[in-house]
C-alpha atoms as a PDB file:
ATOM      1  CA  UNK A   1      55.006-129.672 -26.982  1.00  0.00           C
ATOM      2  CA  UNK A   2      56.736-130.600 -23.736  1.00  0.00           C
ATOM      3  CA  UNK A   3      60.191-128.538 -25.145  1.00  0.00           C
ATOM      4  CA  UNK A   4      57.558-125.535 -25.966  1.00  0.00           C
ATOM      5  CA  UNK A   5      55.899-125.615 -22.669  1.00  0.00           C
ATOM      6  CA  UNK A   6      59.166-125.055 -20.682  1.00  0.00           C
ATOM      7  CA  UNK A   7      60.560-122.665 -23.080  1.00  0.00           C
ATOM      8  CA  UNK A   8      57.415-119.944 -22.076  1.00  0.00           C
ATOM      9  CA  UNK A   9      57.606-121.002 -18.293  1.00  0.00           C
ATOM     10  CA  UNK A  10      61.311-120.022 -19.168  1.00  0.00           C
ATOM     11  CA  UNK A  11      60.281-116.806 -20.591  1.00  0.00           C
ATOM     12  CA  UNK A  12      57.384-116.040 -17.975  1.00  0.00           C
ATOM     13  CA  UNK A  13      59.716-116.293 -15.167  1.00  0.00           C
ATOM     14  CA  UNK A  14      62.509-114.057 -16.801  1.00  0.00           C
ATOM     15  CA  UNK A  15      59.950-112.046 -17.241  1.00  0.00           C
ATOM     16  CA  UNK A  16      58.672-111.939 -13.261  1.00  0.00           C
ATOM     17  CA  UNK A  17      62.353-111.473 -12.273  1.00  0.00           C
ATOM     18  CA  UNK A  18      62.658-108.576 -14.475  1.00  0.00           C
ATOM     19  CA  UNK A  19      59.556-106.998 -13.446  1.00  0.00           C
ATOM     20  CA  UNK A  20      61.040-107.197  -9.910  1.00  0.00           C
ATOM     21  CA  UNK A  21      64.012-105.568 -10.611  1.00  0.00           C
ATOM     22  CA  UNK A  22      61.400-102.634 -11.173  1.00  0.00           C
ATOM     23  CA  UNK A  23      59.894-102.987  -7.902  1.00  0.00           C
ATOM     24  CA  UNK A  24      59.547-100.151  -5.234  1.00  0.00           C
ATOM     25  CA  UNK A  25      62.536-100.709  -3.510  1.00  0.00           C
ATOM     26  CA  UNK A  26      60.984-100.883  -0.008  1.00  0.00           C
ATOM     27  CA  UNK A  27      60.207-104.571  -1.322  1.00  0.00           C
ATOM     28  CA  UNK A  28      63.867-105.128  -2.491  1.00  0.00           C
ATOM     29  CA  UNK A  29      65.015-104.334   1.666  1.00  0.00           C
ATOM     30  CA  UNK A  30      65.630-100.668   1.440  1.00  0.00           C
ATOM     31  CA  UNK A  31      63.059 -99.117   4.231  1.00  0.00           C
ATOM     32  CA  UNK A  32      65.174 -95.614   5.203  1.00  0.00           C
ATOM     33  CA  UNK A  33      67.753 -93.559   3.207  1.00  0.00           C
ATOM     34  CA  UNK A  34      70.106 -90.858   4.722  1.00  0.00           C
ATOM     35  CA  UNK A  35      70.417 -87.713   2.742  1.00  0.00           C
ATOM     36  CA  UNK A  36      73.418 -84.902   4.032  1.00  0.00           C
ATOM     37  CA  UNK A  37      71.852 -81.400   3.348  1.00  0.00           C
ATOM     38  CA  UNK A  38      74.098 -78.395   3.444  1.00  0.00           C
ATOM     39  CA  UNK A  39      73.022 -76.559   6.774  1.00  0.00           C
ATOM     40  CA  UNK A  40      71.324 -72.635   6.382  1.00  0.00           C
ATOM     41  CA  UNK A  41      69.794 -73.629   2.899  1.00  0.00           C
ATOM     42  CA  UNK A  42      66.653 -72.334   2.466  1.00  0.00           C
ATOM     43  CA  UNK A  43      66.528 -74.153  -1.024  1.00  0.00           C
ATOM     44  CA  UNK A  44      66.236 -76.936   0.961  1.00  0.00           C
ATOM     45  CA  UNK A  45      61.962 -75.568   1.657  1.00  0.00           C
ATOM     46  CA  UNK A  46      61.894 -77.131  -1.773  1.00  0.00           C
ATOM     47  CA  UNK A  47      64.275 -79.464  -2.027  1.00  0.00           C
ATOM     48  CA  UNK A  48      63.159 -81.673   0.862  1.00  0.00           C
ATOM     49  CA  UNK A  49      59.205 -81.531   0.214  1.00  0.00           C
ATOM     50  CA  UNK A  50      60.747 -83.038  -3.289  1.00  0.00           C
ATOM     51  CA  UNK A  51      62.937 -85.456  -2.521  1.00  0.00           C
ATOM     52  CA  UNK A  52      60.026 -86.745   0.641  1.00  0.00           C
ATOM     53  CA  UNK A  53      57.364 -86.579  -2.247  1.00  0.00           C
ATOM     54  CA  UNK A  54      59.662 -88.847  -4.795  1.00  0.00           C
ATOM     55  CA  UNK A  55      60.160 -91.750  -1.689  1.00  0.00           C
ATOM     56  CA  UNK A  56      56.994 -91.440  -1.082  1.00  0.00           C
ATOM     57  CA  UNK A  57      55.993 -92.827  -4.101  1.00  0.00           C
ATOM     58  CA  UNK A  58      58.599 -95.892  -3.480  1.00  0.00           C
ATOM     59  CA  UNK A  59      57.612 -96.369  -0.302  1.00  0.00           C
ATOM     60  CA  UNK A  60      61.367 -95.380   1.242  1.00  0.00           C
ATOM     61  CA  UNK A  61      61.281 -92.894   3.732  1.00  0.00           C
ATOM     62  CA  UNK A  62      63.787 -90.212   4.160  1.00  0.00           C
ATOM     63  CA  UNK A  63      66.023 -88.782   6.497  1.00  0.00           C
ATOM     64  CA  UNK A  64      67.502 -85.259   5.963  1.00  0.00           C
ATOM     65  CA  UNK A  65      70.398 -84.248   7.987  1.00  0.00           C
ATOM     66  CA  UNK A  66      72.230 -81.040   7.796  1.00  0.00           C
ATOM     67  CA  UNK A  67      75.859 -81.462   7.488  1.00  0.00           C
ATOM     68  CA  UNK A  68      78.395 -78.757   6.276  1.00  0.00           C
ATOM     69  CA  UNK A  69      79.665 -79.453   2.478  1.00  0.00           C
ATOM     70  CA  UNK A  70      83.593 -80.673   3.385  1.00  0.00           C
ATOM     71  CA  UNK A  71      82.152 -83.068   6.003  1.00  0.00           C
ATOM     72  CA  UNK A  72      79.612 -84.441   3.837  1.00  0.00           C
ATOM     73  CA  UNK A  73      81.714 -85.564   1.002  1.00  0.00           C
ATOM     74  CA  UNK A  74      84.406 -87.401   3.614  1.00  0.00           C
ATOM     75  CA  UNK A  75      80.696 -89.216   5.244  1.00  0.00           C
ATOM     76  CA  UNK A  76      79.255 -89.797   1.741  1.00  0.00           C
ATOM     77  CA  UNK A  77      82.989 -91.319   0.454  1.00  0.00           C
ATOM     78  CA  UNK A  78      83.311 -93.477   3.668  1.00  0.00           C
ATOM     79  CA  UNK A  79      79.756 -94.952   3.194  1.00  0.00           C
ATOM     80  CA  UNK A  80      78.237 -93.593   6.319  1.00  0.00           C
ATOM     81  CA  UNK A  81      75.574 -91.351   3.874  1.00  0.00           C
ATOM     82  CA  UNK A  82      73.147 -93.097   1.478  1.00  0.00           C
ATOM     83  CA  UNK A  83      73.270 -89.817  -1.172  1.00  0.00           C
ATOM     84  CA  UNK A  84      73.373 -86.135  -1.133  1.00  0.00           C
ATOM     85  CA  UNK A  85      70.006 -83.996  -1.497  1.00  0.00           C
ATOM     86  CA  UNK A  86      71.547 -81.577  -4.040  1.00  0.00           C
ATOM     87  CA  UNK A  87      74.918 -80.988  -5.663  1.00  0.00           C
ATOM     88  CA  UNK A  88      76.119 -79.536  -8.172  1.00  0.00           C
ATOM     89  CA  UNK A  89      76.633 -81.164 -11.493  1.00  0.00           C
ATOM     90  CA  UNK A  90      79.605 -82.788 -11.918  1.00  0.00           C
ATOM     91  CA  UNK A  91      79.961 -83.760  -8.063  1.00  0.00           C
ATOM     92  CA  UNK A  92      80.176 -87.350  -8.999  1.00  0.00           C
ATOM     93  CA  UNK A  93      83.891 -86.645 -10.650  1.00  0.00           C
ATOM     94  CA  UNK A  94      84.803 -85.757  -7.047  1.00  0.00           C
ATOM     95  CA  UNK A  95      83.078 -88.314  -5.419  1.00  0.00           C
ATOM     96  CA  UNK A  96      83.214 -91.510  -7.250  1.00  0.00           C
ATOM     97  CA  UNK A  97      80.903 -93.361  -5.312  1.00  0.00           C
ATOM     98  CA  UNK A  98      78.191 -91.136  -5.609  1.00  0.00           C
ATOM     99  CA  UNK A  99      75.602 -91.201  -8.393  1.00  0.00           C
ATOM    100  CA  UNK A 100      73.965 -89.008  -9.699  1.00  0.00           C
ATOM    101  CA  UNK A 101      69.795 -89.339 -11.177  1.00  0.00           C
ATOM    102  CA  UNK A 102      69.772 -87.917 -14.577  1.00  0.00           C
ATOM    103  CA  UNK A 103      66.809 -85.607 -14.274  1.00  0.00           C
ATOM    104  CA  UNK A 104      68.140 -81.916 -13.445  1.00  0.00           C
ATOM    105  CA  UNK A 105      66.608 -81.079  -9.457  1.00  0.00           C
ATOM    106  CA  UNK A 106      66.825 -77.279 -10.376  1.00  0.00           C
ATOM    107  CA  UNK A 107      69.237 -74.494 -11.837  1.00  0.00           C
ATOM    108  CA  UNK A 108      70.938 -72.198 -10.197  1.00  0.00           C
ATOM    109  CA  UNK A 109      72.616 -68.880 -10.830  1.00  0.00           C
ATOM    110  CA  UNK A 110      75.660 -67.618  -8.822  1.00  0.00           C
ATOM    111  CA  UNK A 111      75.907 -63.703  -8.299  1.00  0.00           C
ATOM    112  CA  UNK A 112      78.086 -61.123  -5.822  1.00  0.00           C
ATOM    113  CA  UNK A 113      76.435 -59.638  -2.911  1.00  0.00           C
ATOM    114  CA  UNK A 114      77.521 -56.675  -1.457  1.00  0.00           C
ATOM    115  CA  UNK A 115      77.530 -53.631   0.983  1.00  0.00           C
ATOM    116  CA  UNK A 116      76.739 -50.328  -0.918  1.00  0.00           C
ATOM    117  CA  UNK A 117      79.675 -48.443   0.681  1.00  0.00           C
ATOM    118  CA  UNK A 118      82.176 -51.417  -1.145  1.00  0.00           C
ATOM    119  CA  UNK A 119      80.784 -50.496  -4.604  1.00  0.00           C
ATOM    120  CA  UNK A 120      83.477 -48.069  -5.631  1.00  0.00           C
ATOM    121  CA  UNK A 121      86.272 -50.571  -4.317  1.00  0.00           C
ATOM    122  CA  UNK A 122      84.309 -53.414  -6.489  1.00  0.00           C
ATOM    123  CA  UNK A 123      84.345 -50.855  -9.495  1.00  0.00           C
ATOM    124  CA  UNK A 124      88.112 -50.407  -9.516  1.00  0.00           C
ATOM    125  CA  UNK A 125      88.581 -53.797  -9.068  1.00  0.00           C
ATOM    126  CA  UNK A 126      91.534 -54.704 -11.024  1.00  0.00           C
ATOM    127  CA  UNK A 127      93.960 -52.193  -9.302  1.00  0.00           C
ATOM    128  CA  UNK A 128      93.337 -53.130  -5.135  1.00  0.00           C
ATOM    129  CA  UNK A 129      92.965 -56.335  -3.891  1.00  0.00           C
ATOM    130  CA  UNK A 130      89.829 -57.899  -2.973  1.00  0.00           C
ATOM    131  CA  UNK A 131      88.472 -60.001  -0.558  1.00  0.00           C
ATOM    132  CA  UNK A 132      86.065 -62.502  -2.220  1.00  0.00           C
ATOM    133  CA  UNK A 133      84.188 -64.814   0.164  1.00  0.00           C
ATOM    134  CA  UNK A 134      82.962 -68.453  -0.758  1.00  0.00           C
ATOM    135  CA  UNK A 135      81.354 -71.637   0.810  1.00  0.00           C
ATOM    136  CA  UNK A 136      83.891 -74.272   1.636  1.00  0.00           C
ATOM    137  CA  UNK A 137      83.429 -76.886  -0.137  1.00  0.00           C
ATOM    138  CA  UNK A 138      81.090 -76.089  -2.458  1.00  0.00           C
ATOM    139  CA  UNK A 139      81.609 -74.492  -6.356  1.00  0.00           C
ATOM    140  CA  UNK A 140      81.994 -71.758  -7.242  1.00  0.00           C
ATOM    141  CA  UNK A 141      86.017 -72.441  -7.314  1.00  0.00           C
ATOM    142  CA  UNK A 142      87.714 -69.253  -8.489  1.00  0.00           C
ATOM    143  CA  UNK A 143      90.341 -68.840 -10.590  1.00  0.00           C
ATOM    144  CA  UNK A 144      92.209 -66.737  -8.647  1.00  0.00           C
ATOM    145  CA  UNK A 145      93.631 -63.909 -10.097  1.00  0.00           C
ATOM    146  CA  UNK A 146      96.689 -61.993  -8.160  1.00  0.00           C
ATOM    147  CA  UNK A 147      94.099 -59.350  -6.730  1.00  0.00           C
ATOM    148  CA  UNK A 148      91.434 -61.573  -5.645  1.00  0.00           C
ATOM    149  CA  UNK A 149      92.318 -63.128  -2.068  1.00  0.00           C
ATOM    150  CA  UNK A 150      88.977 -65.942  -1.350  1.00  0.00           C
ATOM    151  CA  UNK A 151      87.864 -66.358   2.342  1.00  0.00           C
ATOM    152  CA  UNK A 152      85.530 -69.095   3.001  1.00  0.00           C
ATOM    153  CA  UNK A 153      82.614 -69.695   5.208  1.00  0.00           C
ATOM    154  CA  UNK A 154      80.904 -73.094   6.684  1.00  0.00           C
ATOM    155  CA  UNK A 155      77.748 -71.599   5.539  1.00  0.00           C
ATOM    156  CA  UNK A 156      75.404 -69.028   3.533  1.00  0.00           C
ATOM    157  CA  UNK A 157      74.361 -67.286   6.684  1.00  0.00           C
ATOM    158  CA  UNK A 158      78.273 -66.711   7.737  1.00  0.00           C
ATOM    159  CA  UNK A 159      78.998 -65.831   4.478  1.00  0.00           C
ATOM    160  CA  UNK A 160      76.612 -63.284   4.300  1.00  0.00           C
ATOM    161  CA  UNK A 161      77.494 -61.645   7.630  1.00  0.00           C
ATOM    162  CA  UNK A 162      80.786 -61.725   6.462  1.00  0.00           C
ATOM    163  CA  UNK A 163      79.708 -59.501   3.600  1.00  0.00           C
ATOM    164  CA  UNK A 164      77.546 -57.335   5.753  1.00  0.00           C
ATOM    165  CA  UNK A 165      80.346 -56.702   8.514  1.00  0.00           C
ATOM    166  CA  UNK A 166      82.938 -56.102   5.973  1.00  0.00           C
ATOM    167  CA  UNK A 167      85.097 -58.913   5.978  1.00  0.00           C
ATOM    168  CA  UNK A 168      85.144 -59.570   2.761  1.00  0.00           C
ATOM    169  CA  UNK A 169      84.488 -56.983  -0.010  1.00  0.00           C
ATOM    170  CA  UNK A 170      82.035 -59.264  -1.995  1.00  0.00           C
ATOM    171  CA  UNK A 171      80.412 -62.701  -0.654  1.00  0.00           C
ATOM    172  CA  UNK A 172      79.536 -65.248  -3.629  1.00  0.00           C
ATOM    173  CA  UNK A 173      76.366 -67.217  -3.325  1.00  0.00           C
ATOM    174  CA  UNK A 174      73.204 -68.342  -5.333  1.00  0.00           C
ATOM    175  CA  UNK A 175      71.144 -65.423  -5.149  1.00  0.00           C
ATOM    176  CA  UNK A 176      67.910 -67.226  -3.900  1.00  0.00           C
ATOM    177  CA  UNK A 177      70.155 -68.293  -1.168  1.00  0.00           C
ATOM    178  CA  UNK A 178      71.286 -65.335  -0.445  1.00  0.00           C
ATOM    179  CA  UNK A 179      68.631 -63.123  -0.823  1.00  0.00           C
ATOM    180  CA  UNK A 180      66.905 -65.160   1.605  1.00  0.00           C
ATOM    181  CA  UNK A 181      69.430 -64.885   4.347  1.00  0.00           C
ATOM    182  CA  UNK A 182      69.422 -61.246   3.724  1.00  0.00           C
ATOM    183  CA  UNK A 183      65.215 -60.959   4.276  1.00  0.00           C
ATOM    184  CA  UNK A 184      65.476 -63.264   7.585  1.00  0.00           C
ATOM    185  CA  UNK A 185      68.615 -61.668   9.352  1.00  0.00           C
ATOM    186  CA  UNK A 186      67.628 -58.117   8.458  1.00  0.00           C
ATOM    187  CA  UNK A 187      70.751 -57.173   6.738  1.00  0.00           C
ATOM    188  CA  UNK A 188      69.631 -54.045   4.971  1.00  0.00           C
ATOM    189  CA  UNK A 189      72.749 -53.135   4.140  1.00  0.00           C
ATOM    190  CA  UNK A 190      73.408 -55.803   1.255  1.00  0.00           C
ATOM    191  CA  UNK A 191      72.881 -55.855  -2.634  1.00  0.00           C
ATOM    192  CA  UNK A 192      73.150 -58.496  -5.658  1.00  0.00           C
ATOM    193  CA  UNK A 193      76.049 -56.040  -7.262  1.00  0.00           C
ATOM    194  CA  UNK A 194      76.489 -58.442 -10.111  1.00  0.00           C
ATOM    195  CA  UNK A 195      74.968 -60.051 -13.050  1.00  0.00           C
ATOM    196  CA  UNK A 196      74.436 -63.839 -12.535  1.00  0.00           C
ATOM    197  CA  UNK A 197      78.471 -64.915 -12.795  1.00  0.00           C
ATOM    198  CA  UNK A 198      77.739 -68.948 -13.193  1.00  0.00           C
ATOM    199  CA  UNK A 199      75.145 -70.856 -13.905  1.00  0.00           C
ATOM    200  CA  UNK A 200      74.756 -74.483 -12.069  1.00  0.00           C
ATOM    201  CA  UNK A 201      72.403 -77.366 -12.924  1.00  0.00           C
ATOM    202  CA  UNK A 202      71.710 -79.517  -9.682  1.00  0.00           C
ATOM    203  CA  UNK A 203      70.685 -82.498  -9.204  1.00  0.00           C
ATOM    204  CA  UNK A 204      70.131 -85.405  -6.455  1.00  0.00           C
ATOM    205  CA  UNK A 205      72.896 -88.120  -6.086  1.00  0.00           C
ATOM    206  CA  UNK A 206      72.759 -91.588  -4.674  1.00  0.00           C
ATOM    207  CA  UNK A 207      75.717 -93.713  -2.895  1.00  0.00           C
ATOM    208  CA  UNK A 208      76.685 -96.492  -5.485  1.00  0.00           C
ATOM    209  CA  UNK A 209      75.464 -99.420  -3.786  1.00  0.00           C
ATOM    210  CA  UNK A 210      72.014 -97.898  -4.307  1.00  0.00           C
ATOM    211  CA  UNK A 211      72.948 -97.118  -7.877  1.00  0.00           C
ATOM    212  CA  UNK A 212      69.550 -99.753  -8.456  1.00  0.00           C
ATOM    213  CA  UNK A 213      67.432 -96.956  -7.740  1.00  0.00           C
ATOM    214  CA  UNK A 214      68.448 -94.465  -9.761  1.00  0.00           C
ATOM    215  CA  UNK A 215      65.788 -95.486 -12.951  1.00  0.00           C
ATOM    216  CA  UNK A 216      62.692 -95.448 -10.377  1.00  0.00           C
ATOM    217  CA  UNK A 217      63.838 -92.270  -8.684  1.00  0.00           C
ATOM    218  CA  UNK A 218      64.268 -90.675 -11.913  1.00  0.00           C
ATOM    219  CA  UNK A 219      60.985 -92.332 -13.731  1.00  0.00           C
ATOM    220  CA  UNK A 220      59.003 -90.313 -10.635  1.00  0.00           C
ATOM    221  CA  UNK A 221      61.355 -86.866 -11.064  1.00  0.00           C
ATOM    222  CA  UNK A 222      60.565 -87.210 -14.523  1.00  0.00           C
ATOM    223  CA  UNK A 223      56.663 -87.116 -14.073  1.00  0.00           C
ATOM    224  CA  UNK A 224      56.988 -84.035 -11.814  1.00  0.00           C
ATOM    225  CA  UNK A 225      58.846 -82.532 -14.300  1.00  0.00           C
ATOM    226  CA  UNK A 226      56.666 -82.977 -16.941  1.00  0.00           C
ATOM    227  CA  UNK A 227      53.378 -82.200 -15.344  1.00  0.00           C
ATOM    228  CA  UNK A 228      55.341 -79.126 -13.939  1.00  0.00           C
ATOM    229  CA  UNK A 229      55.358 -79.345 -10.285  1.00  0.00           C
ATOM    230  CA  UNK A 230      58.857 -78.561 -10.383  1.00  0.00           C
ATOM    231  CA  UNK A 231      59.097 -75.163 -11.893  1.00  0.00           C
ATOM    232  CA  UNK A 232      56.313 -74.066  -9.925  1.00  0.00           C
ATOM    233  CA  UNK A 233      57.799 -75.200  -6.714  1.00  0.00           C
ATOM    234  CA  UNK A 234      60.674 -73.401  -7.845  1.00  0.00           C
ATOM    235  CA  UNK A 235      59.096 -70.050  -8.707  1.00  0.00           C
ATOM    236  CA  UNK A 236      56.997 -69.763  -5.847  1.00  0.00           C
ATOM    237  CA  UNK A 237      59.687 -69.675  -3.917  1.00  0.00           C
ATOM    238  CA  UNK A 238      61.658 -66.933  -5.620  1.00  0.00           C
ATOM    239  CA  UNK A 239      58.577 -64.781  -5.548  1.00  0.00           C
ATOM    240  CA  UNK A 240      58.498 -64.759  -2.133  1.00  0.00           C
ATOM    241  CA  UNK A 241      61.638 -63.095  -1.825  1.00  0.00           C
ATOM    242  CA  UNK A 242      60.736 -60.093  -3.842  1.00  0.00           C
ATOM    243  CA  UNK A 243      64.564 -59.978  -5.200  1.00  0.00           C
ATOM    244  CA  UNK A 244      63.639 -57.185  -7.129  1.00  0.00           C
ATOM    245  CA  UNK A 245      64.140 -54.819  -3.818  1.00  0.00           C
ATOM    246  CA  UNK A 246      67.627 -56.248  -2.916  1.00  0.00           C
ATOM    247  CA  UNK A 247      68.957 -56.056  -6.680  1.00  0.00           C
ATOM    248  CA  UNK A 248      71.254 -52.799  -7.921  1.00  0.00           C
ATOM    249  CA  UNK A 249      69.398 -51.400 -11.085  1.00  0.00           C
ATOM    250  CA  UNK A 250      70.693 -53.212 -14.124  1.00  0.00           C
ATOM    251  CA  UNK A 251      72.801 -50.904 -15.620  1.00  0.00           C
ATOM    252  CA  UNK A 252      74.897 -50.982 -12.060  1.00  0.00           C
ATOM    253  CA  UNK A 253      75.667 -54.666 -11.993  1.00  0.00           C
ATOM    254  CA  UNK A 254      78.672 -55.506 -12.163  1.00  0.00           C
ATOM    255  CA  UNK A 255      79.957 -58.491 -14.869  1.00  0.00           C
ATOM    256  CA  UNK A 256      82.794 -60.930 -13.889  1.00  0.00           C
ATOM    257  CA  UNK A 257      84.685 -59.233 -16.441  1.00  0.00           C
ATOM    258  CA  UNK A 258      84.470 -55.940 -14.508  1.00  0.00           C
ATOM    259  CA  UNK A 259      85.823 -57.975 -11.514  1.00  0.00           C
ATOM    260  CA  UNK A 260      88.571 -60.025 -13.562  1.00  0.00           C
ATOM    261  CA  UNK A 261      86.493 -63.063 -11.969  1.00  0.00           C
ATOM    262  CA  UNK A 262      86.753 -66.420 -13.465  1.00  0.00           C
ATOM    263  CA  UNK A 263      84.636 -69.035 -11.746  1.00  0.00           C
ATOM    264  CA  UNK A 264      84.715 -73.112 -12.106  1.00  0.00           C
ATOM    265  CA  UNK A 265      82.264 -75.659 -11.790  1.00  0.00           C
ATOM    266  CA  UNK A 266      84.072 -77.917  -9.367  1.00  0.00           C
ATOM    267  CA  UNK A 267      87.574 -77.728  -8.007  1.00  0.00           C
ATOM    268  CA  UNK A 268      90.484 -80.139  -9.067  1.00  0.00           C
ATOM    269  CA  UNK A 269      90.200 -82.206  -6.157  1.00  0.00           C
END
């Protein structure tokens, strides 16, 4: 009876260990996490009522700041981040000690914006060069062919007044993104031009040392994504843009094809 006796206080207190591997992790010493945002993103309206709502429920609190792309990644590698808000999928083959949570933050869709008086350079594309302007550090990573010369900008609002000043012949950006820079700094002059040239799924990543949290952060995404607080976050936002009124008629856009534009997930960093 004795040998019996121990073996279920053996089991019970595997069992309370366990359990407190489960804990909210305020308990297990983490109090505050440090999230790099990329600076201008107005996905971020969503992005950090999210993320705040999914600590919340673990008791961590959050702190967002806005860094530009490049200087995040040499932060996150040197420790000095706990995690990045949102990046692309695949950012963890860049960044190996960054992790990602496997429940997809949101989708994304890449497309060209535009002045109208560039249209007829866009639609002879493959016989003048073009200037194509991107977001250091972030994908889309073209595959440059010989006509297409990329010029990159810190963020989506330079980018865009890049585009709208004529510096670069197209600007490539999510279209949310985009579209909202567009509405806030009045730039009437610029158009989606092109069908959506890459999709992206994005999701939250945490610094490896708090790889522990990764289950209960997801466990919580996974509950707003199944009771559908996520998509509606999502949609509400892109309804407020009205994209619609900023977007050539279909049968204008222009396809990456048309453009002899070949666009990668991540660079070979």
């Amino acid at each position: 009876m004795a040998l019996i006796r121990c073996f279920q206080l053996l089991m019970l207190l595997g069992t309370l260990l366990f359990q407190a591997t489960l804990a909210p992790a305020a308990l297990q010493g983490v109090k505050t996490l440090r999230f790099a945002s990329i600076p201008d993103n107005p996905l971020d309206e969503v992005g950090v009522l999210l993320i705040r709502t999914i600590y919340d429920q673990l008791d961590i609190e959050v702190e967002i700041l806005d860094i530009p792309p490049a200087r995040a990644l040499t932060l996150l590698r040197q420790g000095h981040l706990d995690g990045s808000l949102a990046r692309p999928e695949g950012f963890e083959t860049r960044v190996d000690v960054a992790v990602p949570v496997p429940v997809r933050l949101s989708q994304v869709q890449v497309v060209g914006f535009a002045r109208a008086d560039r249209l007829a350079r866009l639609q002879t594309a493959s016989t003048m060069p073009l200037r194509v302007g991107l977001l250091l550090g972030l994908p889309p990573h073209m595959n440059t062919a010989a006509h297409l010369h990329p010029v990159e900008a810190h963020t989506s609002r330079q980018l865009m007044a890049m585009a709208d000043k004529a510096r670069v012949d197209l600007a490539l950006d999510v279209d949310v993104v985009g579209a909202h820079v567009i509405r806030e700094d009045h730039l009437a002059n610029l158009r989606i031009v092109t069908t959506p040239l890459r999709r992206i799924d994005v999701y939250h990543f945490l610094h490896q040392r708090h790889e522990a949290l990764v289950p209960q952060v997801a466990r919580v995404m996974t509950e707003l994504q199944e009771d559908g607080t996520l998509e509606r976050m999502h949609q509400a936002f892109r309804e407020r843009l009205d994209m619609d009124t900023i977007t050539l008629p279909k049968e204008d856009l222009l396809s990456a094809r048309q453009l002899q534009l070949d666009l990668m997930a991540e660079s070979a960093e």
